[in-house]
N, C-alpha and C. Protein backbone atom coordinates (compact mmCIF):
# COMPACT_ATOMS: atom_id res chain seq x y z
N UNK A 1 20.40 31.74 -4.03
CA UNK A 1 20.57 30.84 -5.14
C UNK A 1 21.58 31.47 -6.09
N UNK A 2 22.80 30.36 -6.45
CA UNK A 2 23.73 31.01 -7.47
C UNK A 2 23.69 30.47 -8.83
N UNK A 3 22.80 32.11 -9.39
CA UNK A 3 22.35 31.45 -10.65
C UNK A 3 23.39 31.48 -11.77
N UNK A 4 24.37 31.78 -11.24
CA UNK A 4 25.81 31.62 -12.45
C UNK A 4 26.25 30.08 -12.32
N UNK A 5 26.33 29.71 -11.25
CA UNK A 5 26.41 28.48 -10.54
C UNK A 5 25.42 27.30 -11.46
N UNK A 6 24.50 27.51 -11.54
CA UNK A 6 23.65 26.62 -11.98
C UNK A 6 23.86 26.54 -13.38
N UNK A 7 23.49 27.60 -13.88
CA UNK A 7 24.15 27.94 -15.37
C UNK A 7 25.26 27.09 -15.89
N UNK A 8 26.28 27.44 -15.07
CA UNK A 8 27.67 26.59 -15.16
C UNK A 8 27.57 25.25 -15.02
N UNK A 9 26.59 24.49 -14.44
CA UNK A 9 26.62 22.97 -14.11
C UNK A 9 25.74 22.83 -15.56
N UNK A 10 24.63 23.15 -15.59
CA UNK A 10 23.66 23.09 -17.16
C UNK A 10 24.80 22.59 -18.21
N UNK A 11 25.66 23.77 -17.88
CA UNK A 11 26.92 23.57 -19.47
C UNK A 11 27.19 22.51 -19.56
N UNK A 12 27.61 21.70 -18.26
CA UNK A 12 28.27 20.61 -17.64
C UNK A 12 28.05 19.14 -18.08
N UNK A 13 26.16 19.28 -18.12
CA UNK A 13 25.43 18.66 -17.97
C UNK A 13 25.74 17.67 -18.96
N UNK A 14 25.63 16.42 -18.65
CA UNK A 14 25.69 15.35 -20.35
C UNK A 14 24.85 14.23 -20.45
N UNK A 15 24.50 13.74 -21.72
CA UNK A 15 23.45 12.93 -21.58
C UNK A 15 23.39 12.11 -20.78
N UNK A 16 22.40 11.60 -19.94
CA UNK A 16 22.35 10.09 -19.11
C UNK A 16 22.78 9.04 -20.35
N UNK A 17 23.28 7.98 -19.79
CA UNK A 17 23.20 6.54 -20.42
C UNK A 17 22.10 5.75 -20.33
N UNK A 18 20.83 5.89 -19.09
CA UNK A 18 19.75 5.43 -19.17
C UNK A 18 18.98 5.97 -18.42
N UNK A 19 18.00 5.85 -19.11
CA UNK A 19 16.61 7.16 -18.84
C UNK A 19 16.30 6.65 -17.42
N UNK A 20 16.52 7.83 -16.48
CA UNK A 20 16.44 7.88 -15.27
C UNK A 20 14.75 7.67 -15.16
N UNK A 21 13.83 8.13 -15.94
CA UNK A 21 12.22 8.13 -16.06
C UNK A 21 12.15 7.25 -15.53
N UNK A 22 12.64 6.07 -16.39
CA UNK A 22 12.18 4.68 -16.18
C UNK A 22 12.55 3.98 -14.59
N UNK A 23 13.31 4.24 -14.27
CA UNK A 23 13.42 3.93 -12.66
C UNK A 23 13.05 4.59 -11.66
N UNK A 24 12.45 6.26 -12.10
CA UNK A 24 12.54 6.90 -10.84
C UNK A 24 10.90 7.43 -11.19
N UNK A 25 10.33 7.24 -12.48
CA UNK A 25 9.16 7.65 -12.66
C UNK A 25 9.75 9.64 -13.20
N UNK A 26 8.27 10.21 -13.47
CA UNK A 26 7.96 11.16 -14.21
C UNK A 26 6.97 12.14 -13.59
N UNK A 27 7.61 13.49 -13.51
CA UNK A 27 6.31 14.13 -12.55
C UNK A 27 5.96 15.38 -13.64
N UNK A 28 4.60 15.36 -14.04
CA UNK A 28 3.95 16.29 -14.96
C UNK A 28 3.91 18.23 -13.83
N UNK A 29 4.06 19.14 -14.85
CA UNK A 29 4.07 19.88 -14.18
C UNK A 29 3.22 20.73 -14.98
N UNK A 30 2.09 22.02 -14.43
CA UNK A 30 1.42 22.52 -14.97
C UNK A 30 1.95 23.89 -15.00
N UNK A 31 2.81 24.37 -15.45
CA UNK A 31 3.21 25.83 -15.85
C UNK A 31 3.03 27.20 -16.53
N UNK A 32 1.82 26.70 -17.02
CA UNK A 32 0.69 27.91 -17.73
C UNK A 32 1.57 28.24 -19.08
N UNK A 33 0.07 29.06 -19.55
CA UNK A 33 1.47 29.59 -21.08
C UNK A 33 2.54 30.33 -20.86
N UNK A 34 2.61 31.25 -20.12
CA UNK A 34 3.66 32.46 -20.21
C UNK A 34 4.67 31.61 -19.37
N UNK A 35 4.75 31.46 -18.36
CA UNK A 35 5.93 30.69 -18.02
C UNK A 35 6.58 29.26 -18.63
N UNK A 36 5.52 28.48 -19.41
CA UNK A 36 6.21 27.62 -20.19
C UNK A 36 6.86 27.87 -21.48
N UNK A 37 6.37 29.40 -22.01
CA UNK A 37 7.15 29.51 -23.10
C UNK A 37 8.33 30.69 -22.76
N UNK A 38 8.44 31.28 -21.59
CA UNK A 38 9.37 32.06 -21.35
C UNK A 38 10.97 30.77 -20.97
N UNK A 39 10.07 29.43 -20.22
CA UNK A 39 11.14 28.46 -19.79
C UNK A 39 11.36 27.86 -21.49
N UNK A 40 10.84 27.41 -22.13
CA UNK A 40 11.30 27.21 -23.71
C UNK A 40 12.13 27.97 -24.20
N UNK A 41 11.90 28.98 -24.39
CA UNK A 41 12.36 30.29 -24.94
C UNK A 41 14.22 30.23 -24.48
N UNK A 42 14.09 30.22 -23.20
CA UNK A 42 15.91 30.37 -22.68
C UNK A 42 16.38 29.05 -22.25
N UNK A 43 15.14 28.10 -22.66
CA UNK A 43 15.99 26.67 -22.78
C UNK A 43 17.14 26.32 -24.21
N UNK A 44 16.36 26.88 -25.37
CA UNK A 44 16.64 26.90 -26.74
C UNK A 44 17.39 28.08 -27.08
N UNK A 45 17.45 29.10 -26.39
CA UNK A 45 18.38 30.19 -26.28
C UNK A 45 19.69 29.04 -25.58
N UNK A 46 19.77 28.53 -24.66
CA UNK A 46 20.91 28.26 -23.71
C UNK A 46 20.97 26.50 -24.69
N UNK A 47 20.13 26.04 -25.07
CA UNK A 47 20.57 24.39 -26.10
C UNK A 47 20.67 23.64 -24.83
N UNK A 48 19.67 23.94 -23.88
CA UNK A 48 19.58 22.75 -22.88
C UNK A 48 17.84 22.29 -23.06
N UNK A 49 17.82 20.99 -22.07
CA UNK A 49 16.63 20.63 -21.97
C UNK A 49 16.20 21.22 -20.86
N UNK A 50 14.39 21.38 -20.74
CA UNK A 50 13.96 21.79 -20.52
C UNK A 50 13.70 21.30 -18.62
N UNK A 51 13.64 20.06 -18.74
CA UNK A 51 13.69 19.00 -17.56
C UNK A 51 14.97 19.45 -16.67
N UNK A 52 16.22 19.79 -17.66
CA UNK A 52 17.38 19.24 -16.96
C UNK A 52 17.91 20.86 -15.94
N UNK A 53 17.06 22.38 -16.92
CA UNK A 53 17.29 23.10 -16.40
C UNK A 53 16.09 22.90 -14.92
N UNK A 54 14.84 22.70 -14.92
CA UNK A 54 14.30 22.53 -13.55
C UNK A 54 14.76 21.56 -12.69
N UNK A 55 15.37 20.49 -12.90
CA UNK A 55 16.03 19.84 -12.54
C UNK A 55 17.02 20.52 -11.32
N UNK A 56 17.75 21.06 -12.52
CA UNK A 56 19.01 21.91 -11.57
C UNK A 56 18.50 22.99 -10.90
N UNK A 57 17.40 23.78 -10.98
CA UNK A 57 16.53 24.64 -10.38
C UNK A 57 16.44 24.48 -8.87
N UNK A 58 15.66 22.91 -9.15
CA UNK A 58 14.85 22.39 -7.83
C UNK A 58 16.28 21.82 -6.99
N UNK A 59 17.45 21.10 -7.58
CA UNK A 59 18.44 21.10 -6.41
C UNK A 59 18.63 22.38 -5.69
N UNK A 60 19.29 23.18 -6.91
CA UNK A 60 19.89 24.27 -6.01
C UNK A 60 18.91 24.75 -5.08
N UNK A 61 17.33 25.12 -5.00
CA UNK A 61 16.63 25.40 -4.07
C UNK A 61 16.75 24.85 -3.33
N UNK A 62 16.70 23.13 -3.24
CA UNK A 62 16.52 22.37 -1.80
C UNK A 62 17.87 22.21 -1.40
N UNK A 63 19.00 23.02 -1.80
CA UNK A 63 20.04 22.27 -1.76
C UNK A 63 20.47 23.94 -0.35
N UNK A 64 19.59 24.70 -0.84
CA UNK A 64 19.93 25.99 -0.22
C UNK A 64 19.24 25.95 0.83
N UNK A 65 17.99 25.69 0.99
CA UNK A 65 16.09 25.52 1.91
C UNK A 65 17.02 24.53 2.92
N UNK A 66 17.30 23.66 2.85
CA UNK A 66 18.46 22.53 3.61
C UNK A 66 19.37 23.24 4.33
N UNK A 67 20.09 23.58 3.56
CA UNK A 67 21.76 24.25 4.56
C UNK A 67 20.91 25.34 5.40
N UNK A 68 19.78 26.35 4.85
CA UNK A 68 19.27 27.12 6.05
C UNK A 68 18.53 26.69 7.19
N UNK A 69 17.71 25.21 6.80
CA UNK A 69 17.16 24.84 8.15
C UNK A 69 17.93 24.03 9.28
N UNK A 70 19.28 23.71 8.49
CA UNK A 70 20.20 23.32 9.66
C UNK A 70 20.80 24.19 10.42
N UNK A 71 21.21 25.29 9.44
CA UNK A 71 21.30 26.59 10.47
C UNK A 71 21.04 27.11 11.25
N UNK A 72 19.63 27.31 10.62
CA UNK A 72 18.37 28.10 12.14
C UNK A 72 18.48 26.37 13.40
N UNK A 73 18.44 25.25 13.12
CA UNK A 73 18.36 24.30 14.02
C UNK A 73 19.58 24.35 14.80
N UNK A 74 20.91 24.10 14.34
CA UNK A 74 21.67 24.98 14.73
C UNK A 74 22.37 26.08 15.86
N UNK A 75 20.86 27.29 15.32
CA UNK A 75 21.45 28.15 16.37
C UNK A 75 20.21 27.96 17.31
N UNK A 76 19.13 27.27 17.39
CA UNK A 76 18.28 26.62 18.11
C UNK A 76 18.82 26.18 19.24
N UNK A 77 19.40 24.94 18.92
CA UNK A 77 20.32 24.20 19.53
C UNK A 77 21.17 24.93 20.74
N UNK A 78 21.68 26.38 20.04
CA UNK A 78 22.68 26.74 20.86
C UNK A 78 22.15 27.83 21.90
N UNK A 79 21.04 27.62 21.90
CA UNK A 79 20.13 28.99 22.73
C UNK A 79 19.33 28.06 24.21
């Protein structure tokens, strides 16, 4: 995961024109204290939202979890 990468898109990031919520729905997440105020903490350090940095979190993971299982399928394939 390239967390300069992500960082750099965050900057990027600009408001929607319409609240994606409303069409795509809303998923509650339970993050305990210490990790919800450590994710606060360098959301308001960095002047992003809080959504938009997990947001970009959860692509770049599935975006990485993806390109490796085509890989290993891949070299599956080629064996």
């Amino acid at each position: 995961m390239d967390i300069d990468a992500i960082e750099k898109k965050l900057e990027q990031t600009a408001k929607p024109k319409k609240s994606l919520s409303k069409q795509y729905g809303v998923m509650g997440l339970c993050l305990g204290q210490e990790l919800h105020s450590r994710l606060k903490n360098y959301a308001f350090k960095k002047n992003i939202k809080m959504a938009t940095l997990i947001k970009e979190l959860l692509v770049a993971y599935l975006d990485e979890k993806e390109s490796h299982d085509r890989q290993l399928k891949k070299e599956m394939d080629n064996t």
